[in-house]
Protein backbone atom coordinates (compact mmCIF):
# COMPACT_ATOMS: atom_id res chain seq x y z
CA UNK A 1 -87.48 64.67 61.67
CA UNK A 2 -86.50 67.94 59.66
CA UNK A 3 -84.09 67.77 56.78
CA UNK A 4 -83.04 70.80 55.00
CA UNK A 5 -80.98 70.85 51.74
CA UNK A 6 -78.99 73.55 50.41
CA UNK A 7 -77.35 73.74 47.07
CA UNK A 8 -74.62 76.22 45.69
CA UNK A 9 -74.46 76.32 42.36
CA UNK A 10 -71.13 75.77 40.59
CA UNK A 11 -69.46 75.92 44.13
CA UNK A 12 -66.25 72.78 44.18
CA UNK A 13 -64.24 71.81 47.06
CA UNK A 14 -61.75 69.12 47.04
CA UNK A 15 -63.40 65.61 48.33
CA UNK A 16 -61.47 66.05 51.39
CA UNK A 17 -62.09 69.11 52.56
CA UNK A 18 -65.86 67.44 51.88
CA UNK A 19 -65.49 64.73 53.63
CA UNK A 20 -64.16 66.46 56.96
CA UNK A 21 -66.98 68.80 56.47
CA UNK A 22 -69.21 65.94 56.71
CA UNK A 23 -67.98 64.81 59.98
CA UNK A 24 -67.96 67.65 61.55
CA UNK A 25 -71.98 68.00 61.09
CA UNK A 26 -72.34 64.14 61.83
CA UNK A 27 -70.90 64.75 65.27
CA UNK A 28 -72.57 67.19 66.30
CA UNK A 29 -75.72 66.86 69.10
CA UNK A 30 -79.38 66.60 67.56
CA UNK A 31 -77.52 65.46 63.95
CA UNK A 32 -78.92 62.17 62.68
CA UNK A 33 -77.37 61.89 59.27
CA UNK A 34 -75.59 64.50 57.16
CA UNK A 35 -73.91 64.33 54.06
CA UNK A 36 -71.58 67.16 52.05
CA UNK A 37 -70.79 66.02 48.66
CA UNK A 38 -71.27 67.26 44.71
CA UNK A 39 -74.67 66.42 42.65
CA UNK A 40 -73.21 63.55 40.84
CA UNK A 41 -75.94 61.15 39.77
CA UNK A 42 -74.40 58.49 41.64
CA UNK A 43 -74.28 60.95 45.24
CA UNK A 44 -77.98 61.96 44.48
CA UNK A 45 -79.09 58.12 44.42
CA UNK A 46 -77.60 57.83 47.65
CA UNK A 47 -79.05 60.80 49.31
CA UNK A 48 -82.43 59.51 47.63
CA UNK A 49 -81.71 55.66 49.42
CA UNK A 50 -80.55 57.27 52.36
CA UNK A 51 -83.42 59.30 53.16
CA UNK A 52 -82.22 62.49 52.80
CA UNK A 53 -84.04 63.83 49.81
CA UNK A 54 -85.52 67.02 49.38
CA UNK A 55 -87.07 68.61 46.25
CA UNK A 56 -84.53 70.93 45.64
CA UNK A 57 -82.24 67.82 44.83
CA UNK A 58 -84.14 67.72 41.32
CA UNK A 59 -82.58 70.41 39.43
CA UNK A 60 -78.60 69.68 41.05
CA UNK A 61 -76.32 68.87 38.67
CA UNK A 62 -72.68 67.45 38.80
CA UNK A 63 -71.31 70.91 39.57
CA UNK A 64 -72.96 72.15 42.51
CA UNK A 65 -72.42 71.60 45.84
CA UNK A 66 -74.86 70.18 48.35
CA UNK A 67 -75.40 69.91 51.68
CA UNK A 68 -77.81 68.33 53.47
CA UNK A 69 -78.94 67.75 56.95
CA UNK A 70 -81.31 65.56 59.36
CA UNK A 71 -81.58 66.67 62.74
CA UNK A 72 -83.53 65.98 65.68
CA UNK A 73 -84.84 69.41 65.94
CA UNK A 74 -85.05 72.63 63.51
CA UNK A 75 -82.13 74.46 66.12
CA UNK A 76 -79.94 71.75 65.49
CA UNK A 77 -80.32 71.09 61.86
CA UNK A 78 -79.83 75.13 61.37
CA UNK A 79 -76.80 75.00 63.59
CA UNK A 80 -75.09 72.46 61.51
CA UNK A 81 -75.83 74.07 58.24
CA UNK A 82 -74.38 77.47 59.56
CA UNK A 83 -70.99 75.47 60.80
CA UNK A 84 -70.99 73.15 57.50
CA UNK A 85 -70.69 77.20 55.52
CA UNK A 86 -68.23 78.38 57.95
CA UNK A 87 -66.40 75.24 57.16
CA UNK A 88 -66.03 75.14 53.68
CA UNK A 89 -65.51 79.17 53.92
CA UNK A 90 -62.44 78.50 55.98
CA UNK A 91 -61.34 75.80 53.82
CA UNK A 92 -57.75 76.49 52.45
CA UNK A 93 -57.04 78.94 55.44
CA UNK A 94 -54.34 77.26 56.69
CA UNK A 95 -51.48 78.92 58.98
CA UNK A 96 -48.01 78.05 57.71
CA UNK A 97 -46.13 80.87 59.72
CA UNK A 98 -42.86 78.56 61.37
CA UNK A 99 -43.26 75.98 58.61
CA UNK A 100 -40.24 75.48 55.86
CA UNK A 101 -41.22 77.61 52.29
CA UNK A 102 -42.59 74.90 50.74
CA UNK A 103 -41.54 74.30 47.11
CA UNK A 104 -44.55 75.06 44.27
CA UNK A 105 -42.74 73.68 41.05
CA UNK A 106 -40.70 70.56 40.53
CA UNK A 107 -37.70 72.40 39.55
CA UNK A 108 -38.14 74.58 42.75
CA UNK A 109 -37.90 71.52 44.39
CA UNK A 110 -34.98 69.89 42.47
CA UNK A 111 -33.26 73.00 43.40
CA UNK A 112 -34.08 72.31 47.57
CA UNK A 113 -33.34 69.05 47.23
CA UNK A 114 -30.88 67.79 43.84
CA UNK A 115 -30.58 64.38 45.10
CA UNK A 116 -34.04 63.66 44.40
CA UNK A 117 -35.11 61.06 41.45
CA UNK A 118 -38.75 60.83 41.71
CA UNK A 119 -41.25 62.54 41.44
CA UNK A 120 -45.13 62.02 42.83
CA UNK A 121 -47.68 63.70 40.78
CA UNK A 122 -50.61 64.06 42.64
CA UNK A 123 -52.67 66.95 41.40
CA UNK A 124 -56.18 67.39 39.24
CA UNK A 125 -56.20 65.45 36.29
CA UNK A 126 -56.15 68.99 33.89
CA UNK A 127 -53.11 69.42 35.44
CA UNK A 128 -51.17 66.40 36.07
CA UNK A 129 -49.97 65.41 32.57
CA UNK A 130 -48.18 68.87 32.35
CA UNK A 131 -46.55 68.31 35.85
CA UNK A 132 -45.60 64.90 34.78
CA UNK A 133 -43.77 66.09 31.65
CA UNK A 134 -41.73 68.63 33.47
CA UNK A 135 -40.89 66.08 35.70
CA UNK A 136 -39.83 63.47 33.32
CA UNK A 137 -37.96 66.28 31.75
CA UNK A 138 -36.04 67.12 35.22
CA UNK A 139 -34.97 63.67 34.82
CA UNK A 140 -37.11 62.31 37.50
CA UNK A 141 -39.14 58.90 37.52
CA UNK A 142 -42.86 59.57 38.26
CA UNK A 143 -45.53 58.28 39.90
CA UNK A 144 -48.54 59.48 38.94
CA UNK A 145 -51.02 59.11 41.24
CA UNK A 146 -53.60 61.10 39.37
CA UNK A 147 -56.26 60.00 37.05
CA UNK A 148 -58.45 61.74 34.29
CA UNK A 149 -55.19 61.94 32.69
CA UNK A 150 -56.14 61.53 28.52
CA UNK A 151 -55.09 57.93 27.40
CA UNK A 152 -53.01 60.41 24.60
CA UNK A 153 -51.31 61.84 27.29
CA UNK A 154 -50.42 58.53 28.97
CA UNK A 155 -48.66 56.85 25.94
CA UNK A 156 -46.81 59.88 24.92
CA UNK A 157 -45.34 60.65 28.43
CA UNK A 158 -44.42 56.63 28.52
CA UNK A 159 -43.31 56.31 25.10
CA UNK A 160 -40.85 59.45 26.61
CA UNK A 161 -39.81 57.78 29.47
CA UNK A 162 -38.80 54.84 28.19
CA UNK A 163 -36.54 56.80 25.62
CA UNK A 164 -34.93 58.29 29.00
CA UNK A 165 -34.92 55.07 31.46
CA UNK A 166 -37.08 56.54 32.98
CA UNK A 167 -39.91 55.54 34.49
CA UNK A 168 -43.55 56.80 34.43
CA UNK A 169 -45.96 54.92 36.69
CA UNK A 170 -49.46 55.82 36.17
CA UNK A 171 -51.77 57.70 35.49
CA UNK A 172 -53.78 56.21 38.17
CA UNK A 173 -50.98 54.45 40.25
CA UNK A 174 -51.97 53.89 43.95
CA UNK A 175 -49.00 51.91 45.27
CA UNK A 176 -45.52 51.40 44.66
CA UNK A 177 -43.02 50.84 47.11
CA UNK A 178 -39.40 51.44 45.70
CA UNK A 179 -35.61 50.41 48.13
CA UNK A 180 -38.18 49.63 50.41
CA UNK A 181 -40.20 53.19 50.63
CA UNK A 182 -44.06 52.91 50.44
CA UNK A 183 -45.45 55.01 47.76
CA UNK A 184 -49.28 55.64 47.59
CA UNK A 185 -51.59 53.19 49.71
CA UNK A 186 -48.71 50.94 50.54
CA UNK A 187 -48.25 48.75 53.41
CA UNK A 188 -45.36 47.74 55.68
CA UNK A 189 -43.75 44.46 54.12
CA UNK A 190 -40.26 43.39 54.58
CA UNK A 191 -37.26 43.39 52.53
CA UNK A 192 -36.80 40.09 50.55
CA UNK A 193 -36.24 38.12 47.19
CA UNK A 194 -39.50 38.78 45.45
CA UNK A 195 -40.10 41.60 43.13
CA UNK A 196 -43.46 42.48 41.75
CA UNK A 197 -44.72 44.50 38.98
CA UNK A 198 -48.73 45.57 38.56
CA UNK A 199 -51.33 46.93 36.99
CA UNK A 200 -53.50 47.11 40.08
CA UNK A 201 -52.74 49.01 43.07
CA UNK A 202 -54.75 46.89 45.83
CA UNK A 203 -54.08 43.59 43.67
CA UNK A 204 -50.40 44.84 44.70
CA UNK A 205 -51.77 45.69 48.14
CA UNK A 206 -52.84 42.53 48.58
CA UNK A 207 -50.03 39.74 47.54
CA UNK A 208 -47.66 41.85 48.91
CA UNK A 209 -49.33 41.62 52.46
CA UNK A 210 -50.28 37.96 51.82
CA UNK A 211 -46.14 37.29 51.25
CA UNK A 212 -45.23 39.06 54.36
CA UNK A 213 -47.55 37.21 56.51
CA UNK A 214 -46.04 34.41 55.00
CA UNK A 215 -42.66 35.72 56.00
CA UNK A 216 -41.47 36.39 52.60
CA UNK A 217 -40.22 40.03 51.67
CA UNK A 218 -39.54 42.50 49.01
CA UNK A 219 -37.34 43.95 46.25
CA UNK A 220 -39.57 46.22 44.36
CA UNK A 221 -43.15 46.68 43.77
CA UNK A 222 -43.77 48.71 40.59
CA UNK A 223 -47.29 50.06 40.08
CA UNK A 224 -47.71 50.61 36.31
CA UNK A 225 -51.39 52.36 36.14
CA UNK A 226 -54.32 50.40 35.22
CA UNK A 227 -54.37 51.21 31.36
CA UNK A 228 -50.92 50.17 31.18
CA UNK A 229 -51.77 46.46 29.28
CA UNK A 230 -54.41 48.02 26.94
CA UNK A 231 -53.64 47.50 23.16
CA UNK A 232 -53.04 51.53 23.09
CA UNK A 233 -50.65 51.73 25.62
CA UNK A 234 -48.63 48.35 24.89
CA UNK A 235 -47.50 47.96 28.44
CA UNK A 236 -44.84 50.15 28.14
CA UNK A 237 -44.29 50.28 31.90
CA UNK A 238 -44.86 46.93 32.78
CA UNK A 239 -42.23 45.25 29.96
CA UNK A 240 -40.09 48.16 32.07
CA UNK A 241 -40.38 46.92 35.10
CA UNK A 242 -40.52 43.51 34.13
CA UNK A 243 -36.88 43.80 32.62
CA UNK A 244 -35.53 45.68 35.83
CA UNK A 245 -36.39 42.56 37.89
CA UNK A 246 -35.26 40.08 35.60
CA UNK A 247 -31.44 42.18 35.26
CA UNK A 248 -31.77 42.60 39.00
CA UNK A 249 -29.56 40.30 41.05
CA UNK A 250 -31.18 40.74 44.60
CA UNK A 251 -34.85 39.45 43.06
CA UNK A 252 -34.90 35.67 42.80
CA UNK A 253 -39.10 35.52 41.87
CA UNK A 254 -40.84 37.87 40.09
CA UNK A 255 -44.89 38.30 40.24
CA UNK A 256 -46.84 40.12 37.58
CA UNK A 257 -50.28 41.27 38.71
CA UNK A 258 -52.86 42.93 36.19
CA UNK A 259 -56.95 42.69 34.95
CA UNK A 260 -56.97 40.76 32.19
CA UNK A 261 -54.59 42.82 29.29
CA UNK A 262 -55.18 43.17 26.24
CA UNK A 263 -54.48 39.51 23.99
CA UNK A 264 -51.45 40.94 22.39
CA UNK A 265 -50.25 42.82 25.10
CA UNK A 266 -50.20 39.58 26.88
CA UNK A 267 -48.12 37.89 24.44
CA UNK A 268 -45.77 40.56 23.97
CA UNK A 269 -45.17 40.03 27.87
CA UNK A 270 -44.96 36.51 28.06
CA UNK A 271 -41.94 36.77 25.31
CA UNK A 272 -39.96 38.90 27.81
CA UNK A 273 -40.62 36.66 30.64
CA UNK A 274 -39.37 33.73 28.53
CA UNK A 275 -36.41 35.35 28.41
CA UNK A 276 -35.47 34.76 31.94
CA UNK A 277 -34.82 31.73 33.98
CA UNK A 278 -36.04 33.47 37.21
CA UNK A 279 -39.40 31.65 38.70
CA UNK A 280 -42.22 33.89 36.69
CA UNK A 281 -45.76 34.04 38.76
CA UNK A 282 -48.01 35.67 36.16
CA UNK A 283 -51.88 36.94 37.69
CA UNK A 284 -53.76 38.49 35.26
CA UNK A 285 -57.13 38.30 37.26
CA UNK A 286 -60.10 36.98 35.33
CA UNK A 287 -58.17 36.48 31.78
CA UNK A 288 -58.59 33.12 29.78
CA UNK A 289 -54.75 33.49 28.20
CA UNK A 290 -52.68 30.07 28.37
CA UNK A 291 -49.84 31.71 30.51
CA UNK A 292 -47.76 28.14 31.33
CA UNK A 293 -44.67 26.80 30.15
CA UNK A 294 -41.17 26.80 31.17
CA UNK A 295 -40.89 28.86 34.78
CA UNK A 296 -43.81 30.12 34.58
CA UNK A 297 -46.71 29.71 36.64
CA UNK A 298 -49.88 30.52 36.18
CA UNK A 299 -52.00 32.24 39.61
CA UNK A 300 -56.16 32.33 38.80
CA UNK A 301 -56.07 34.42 41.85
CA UNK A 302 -54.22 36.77 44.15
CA UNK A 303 -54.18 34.38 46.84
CA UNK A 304 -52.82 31.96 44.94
CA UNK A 305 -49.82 34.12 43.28
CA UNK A 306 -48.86 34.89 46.87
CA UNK A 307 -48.49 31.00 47.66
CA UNK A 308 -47.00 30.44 44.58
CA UNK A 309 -44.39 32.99 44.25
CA UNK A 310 -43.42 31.94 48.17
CA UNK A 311 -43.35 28.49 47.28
CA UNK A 312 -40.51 29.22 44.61
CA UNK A 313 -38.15 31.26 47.27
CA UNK A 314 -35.58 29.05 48.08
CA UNK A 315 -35.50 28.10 51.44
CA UNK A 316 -39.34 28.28 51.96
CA UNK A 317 -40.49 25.86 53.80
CA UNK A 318 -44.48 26.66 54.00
CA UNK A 319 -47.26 25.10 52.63
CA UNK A 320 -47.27 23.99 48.83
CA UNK A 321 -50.46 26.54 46.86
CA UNK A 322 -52.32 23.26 46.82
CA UNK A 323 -51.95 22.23 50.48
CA UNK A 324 -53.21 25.41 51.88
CA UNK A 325 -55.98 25.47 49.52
CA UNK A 326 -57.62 22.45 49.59
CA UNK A 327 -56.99 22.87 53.62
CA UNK A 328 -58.65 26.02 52.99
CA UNK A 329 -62.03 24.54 51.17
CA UNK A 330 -62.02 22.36 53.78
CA UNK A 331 -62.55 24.36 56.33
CA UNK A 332 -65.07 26.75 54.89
CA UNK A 333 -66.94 24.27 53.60
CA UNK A 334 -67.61 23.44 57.34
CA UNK A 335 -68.12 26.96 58.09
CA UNK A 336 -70.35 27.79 55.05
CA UNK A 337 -72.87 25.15 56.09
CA UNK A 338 -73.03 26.06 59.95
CA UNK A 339 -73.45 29.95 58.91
CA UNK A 340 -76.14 29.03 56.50
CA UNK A 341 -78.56 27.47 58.88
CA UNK A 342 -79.81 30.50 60.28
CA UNK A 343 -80.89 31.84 57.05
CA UNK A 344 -84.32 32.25 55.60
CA UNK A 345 -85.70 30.63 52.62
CA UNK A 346 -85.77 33.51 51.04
CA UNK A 347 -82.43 34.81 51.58
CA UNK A 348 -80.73 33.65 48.37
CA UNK A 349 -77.75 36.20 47.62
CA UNK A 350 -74.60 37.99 47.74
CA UNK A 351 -73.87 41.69 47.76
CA UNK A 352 -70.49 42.74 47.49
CA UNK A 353 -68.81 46.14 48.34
CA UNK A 354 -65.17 46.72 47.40
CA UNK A 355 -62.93 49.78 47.53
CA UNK A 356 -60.38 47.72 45.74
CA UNK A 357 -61.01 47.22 41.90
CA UNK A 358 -58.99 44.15 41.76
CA UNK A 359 -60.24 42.57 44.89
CA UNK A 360 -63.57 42.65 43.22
CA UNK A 361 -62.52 41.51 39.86
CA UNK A 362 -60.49 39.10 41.99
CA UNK A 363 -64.05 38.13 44.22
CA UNK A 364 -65.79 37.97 40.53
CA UNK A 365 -63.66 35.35 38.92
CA UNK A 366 -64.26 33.14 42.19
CA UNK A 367 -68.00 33.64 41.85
CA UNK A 368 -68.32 32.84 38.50
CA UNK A 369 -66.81 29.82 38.91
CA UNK A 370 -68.79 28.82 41.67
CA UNK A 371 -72.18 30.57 40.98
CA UNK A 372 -72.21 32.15 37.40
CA UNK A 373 -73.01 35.32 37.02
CA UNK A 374 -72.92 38.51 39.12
CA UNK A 375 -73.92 42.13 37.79
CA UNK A 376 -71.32 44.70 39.18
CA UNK A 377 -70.44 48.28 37.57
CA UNK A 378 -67.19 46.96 37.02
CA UNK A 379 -67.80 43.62 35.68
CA UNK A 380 -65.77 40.58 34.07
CA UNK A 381 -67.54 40.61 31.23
CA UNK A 382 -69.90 43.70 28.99
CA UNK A 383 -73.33 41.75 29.48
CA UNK A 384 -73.07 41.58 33.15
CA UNK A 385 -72.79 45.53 33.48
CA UNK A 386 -75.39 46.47 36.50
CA UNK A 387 -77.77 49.10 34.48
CA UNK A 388 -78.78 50.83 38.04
CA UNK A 389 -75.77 51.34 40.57
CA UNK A 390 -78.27 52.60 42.97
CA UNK A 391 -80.16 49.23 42.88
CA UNK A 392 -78.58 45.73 43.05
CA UNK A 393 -80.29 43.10 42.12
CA UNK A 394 -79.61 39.31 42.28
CA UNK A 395 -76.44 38.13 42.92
CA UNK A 396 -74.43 41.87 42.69
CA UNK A 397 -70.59 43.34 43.40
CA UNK A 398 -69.97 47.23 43.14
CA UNK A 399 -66.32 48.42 42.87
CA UNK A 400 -67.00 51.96 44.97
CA UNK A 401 -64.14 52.78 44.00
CA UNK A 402 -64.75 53.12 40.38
CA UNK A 403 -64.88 57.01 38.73
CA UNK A 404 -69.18 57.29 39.06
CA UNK A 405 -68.47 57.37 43.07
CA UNK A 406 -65.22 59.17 43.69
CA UNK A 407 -66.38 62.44 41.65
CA UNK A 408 -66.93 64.85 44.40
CA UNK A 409 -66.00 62.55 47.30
CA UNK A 410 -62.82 60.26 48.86
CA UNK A 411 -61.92 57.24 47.44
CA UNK A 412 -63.60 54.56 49.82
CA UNK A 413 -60.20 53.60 51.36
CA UNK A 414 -60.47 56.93 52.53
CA UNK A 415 -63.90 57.18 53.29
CA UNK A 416 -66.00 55.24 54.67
CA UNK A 417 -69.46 56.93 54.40
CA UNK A 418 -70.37 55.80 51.46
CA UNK A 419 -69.79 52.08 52.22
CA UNK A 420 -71.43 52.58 55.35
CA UNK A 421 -74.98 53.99 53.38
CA UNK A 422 -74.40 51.16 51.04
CA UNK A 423 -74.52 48.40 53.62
CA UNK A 424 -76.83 49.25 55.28
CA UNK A 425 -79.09 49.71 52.19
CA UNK A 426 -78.30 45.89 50.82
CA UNK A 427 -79.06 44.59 54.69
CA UNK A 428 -82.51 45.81 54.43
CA UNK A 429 -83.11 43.56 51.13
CA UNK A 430 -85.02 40.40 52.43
CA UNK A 431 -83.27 38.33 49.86
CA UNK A 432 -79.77 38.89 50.69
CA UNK A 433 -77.97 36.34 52.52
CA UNK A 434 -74.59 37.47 52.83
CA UNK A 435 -72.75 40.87 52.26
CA UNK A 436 -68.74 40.90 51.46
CA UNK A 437 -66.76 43.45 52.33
CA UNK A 438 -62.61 44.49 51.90
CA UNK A 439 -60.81 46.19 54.20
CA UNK A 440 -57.68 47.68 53.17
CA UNK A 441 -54.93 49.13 55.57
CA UNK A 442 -51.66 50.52 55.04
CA UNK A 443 -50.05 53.87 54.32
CA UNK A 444 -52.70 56.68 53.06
CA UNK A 445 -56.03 54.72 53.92
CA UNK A 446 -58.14 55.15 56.77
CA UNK A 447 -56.64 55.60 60.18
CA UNK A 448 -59.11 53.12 61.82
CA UNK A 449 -61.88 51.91 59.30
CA UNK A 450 -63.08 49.01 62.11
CA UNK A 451 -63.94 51.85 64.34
CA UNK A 452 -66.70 53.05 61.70
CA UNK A 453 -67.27 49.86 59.42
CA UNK A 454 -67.75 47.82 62.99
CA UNK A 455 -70.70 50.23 63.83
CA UNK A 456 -72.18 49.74 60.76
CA UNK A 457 -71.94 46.57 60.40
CA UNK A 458 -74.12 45.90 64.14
CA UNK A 459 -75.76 47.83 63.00
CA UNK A 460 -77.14 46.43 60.13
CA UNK A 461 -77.46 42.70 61.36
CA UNK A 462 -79.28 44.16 64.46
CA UNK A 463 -81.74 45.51 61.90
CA UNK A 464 -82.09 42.42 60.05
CA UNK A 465 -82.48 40.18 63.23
CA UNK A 466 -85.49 43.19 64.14
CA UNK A 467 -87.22 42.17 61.13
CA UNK A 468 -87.22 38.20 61.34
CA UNK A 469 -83.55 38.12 59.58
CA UNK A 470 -80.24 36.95 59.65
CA UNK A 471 -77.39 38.62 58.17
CA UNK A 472 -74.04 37.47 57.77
CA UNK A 473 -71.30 39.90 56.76
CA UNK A 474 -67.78 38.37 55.25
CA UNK A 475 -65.40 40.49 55.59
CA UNK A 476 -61.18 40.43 54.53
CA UNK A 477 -58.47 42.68 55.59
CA UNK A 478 -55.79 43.34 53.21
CA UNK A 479 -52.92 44.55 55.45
CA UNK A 480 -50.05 43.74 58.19
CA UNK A 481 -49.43 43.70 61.48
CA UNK A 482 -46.96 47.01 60.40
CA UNK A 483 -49.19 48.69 59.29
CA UNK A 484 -50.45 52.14 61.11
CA UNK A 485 -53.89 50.61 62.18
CA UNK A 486 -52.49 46.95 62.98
CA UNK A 487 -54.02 44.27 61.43
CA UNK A 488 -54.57 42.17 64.63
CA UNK A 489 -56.35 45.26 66.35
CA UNK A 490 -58.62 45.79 63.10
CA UNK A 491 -59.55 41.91 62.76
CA UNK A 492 -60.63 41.85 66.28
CA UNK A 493 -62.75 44.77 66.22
CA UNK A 494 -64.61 43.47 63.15
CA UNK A 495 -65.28 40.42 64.82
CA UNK A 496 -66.14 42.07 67.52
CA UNK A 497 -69.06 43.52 65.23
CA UNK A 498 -70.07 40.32 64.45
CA UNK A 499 -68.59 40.15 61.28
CA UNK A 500 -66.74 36.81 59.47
CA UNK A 501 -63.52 37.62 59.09
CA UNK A 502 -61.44 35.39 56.35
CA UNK A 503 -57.30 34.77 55.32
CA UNK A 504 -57.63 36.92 52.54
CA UNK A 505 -60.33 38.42 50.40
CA UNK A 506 -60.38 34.87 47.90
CA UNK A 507 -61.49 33.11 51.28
CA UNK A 508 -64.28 35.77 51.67
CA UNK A 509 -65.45 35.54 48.23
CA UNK A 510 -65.30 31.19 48.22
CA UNK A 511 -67.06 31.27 51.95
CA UNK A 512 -69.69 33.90 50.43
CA UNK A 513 -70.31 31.49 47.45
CA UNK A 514 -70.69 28.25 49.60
CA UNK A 515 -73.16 30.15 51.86
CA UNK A 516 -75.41 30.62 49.27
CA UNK A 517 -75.39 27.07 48.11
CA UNK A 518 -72.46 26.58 45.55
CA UNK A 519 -71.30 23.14 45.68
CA UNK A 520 -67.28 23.71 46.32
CA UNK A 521 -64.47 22.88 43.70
């Protein structure tokens, strides 16, 4: 089949505009595979695993653009490079003749609108720290949703902030939702007596979801940016948001979600929480830090800070944490050891793809419990730092939504291409067993990721059962039956695809472990 390649040097477009340019060509007749994105060394490796290298790939470098096309025939693969350039020509061309005058600073928009008191700073990371200052200096709180913000930067505009009462969430905040409006990826939750602060947007995403299915609702969320507990920063934002909840009469429970902070930073927190007689459920995913004592309670995992925070609510009358859990081993235990009969003997581990950085670290701490270590680019701990993100090896977790992937392209809640490529590269490995995937819904993700994961995913266990092969996909989906692409409607079509679907992403990680012969705890 021919493949052509073209690359323009020093040409950038946003990963959006890439992205859309990408489906265009993918759609169109004769197109087998395409792919638009920058000459990152991690987009490279996956044109190279993909089969879509060509020698002109060699000399790309991190700031040129390529495109590159397989096509049935040569008429097709030149028709889709000739609409892929009027594409990205056009890109930015956008009519706004009938539309409002839109605002282009944030005192402009003060001005429109004076009853404003936040701000959402969503711009390139050159850029955003000066938009957050004039922000913070408007008054405004801020989310900043942009990263490659300087850590500098970060703790001066904080330190600021919290001069003003004010605050400044971020750099890197995803989700917040604030009096009950969704900031970020968000998802639709209910109003009720729990109030949340964290250091990890899909670690929010997630207990947040898990409460509401649990019919328990929402004060505030606070998203704090995931530097926030480093010993530089001195979580500023969190100790913020932390005190709002404990002064605020409406939250009854309070839930503190972060990667494991830095020691100090810890402590420092713990003294404010001790402070307060409100029920305290502290997650700090994957950190060894003696958190009990007095009403506090200690959550090794987001699954169980959503149990335990509910259990707390007064009123509640679900399951105790331990009831549901041990229920919960029970069953997969069952379910593990039917699944893992049609494996080979060969087929000894676990892959895991994430586009939430908390759900892996979340999936890690589970694993090493259960079956030691597993390499990842994001890992729990320096000497189990995957050298090759193209190749996994062994027992292996990649976070795709870590900095070396989203350089030139969506982040994978966005996008599900690169997922996709992934998958389908780990399912052709004779010694995996089982591949784990999140799904995250909500406000700002995907519109329908089942429609293009649930493909994929046939597709790759029709492969394996061509060559001799089964291959069982695990699979979590972080989300609520509010949500834009209903969770219902996005479990069934994954099982449709003949993927496992779990409770939560914990349940996906413990089933994945048992299937590859952990003994349970």
């Amino acid at each position: 089949m021919p493949i052509q390649c073209l690359v323009r040097v020093g040409e950038y477009h946003d990963s959006i505009t890439l992205m859309q340019a990408a489906q265009q060509l993918s759609r169109l007749p004769g197109v087998l595979d395409a792919a638009v994105v920058m000459g990152t060394a991690a987009n490279k490796a996956l044109l190279h695993g993909a089969g879509l290298w060509t020698p002109e790939l060699d000399e790309a470098r991190p700031s040129d653009l390529i495109i590159v096309v397989k096509a049935e025939t040569g008429a097709a693969l030149q028709s889709a490079l000739a609409l892929a350039e009027t594409h990205l020509a056009a890109k930015g061309g956008v009519s706004t003749a009938g539309t409002a005058v839109r605002p282009h600073t944030v005192r402009t928009a003060l001005r429109q609108q004076p009853q404003t008191n936040l701000a959402v700073v969503s711009v390139s990371g050159q850029y955003a720290a000066a938009e957050a200052w004039e922000a913070l200096k408007s008054g405004l709180h801020v989310l900043l949703f942009s990263d490659n913000v300087s850590l500098e930067d970060e703790i001066a505009l904080k330190r600021y902030a919290a001069q003003h009462d004010l605050l400044l969430m971020g750099p890197g905040c995803g989700t917040a939702i604030l009096n009950g409006v969704a900031l970020g990826f968000a998802n639709v939750v209910p109003s009720g007596p729990v109030g949340l602060v964290a250091a990890a947007g899909t670690g929010l995403q997630e207990v947040t979801s898990l409460l509401a299915r649990l019919s328990v609702g929402i004060t505030q969320a606070i998203g704090t940016g995931g530097r926030d507990l480093s010993e530089e920063v001195g979580g500023i934002t969190m100790l913020q948001g932390l005190s709002a909840l404990q002064n605020d009469s409406q939250t009854h429970v309070i839930v503190l979600i972060s990667k494991p902070p830095a020691e100090a930073i810890a402590q420092r927190v713990l003294l404010q929480v001790h402070k307060c007689e409100k029920p305290t459920v502290i997650c700090f995913v994957g950190s060894a830090s003696n958190l009990m004592g007095g009403a506090m309670r200690a959550a090794r995992t987001l699954q169980e800070a959503a149990y335990c925070a509910a259990a707390q609510v007064p009123g509640y009358q679900g399951p105790t944490p331990e009831g549901h859990l041990a229920q919960e081993v029970r069953h997969l235990q069952v379910q593990a050891g039917e699944l893992r009969h049609g494996l080979q003997a060969e087929q000894k581990y676990l892959r895991g793809l994430f586009s939430g950085g908390t759900l892996q670290a979340e999936a890690l701490v589970v694993w090493r419990d259960m079956i030691g270590d597993v390499l990842s680019n994001a890992p729990l701990e320096p000497r189990l730092k995957l050298q090759d993100t193209a190749r996994c090896v062994g027992h292996c977790a990649l976070d795709l939504g870590e900095e070396e992937f989203t350089v030139g392209r969506p982040h994978p809640m966005l996008d599900n291409d690169l997922r996709i490529r992934r998958l389908l590269l780990e399912a052709a490995d004779p010694t995996v067993a089982v591949i784990v995937l999140d799904v995250v819904l909500g406000y700002g993700a995907h519109p329908d990721p089942a429609s293009e994961l649930g493909p994929a995913i046939r597709r790759a266990r029709t492969a394996a059962q061509g060559a001799g092969r089964e291959l069982i996909v695990v699979a979590s989906v972080t989300g609520t039956q509010g949500d834009p692409q209903g969770l219902q409607r996005q479990v069934e079509a994954l099982e449709a695809a003949g993927a496992i679907v779990c409770s939560c992403n914990a349940a996906a990680a413990k089933l994945a472990a048992m299937i590859v012969g952990a003994p349970p705890r």
